[in-house]
Protein backbone atom coordinates (compact mmCIF):
# COMPACT_ATOMS: atom_id res chain seq x y z
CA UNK A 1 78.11 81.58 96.25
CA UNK A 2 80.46 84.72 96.48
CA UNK A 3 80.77 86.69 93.37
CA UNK A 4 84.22 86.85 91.93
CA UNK A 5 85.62 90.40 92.14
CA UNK A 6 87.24 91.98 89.28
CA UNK A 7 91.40 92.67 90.62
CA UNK A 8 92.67 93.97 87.31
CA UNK A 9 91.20 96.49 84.40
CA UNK A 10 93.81 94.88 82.57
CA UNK A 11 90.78 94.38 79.61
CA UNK A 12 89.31 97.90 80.12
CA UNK A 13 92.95 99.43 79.73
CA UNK A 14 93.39 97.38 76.29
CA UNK A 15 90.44 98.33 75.09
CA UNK A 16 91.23 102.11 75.38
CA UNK A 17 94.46 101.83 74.28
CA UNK A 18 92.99 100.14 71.25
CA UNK A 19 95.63 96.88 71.54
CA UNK A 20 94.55 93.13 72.21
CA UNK A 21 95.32 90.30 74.34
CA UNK A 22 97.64 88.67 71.70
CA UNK A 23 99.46 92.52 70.83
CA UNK A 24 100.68 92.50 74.83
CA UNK A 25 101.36 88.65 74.95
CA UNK A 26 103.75 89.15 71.95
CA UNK A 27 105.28 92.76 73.86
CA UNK A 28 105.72 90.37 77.19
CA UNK A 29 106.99 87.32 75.23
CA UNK A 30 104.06 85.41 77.25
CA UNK A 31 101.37 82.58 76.06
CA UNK A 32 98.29 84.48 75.06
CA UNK A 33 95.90 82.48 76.87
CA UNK A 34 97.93 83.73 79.96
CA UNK A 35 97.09 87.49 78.78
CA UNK A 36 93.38 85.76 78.16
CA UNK A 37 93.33 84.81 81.64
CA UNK A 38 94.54 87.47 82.93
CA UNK A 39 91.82 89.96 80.98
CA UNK A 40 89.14 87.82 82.69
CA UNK A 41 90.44 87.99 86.05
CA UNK A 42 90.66 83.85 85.94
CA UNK A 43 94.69 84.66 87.25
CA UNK A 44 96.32 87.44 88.25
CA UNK A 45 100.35 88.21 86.93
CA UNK A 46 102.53 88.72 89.09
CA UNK A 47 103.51 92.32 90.33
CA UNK A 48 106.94 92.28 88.10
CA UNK A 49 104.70 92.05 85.33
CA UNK A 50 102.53 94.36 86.20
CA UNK A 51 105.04 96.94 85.79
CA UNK A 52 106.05 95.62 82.72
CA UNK A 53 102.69 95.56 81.45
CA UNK A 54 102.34 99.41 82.66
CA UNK A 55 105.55 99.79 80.66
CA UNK A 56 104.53 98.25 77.81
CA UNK A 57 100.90 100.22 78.02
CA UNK A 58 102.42 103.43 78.76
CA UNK A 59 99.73 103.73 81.75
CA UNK A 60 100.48 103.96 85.71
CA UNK A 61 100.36 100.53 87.25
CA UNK A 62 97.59 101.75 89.62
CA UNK A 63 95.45 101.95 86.14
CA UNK A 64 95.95 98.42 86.55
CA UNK A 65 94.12 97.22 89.47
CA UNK A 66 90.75 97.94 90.70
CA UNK A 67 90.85 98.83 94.42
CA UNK A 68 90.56 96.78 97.03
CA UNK A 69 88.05 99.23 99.10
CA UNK A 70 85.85 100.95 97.62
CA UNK A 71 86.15 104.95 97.33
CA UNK A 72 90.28 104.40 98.44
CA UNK A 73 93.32 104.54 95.74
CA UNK A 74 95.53 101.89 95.30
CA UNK A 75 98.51 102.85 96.70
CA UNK A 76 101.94 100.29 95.53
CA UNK A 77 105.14 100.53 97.01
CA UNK A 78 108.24 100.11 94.46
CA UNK A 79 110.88 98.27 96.49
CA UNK A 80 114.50 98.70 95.58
């Protein structure tokens, strides 16, 4: 059985900024088992609210996510 990989530091990013699951659920106006989920890597959001989570956090969006190779940066484009 494959182990499931971590996407998001969404939880490790919380934790150093001191805030909890239901603190960013109320910012984002979402459920907070969504934010639970999303802190255990069960779902993912959705790249609009990622950046309003980086927003909201005050952190660069590729503080985020954990990258997909290892040793690379994750590198996002911002369409327009």
């Amino acid at each position: 059985m494959e182990a499931t990989k971590d996407i998001n530091r969404l939880k490790v990013v919380l934790a150093e900024k001191k805030r909890t699951n239901k603190w960013l659920a109320e910012q984002l106006g979402k459920d907070p088992a969504t934010v639970s989920k999303w802190c255990t890597n069960t779902a993912q959001p959705g790249l609009e609210t990622l950046l309003q989570i980086s927003k909201v956090l005050e952190v660069d969006v590729k503080d985020l996510l954990n990258s997909s190779r290892a040793g690379e940066d994750v590198k996002l484009i911002k369409f327009l």
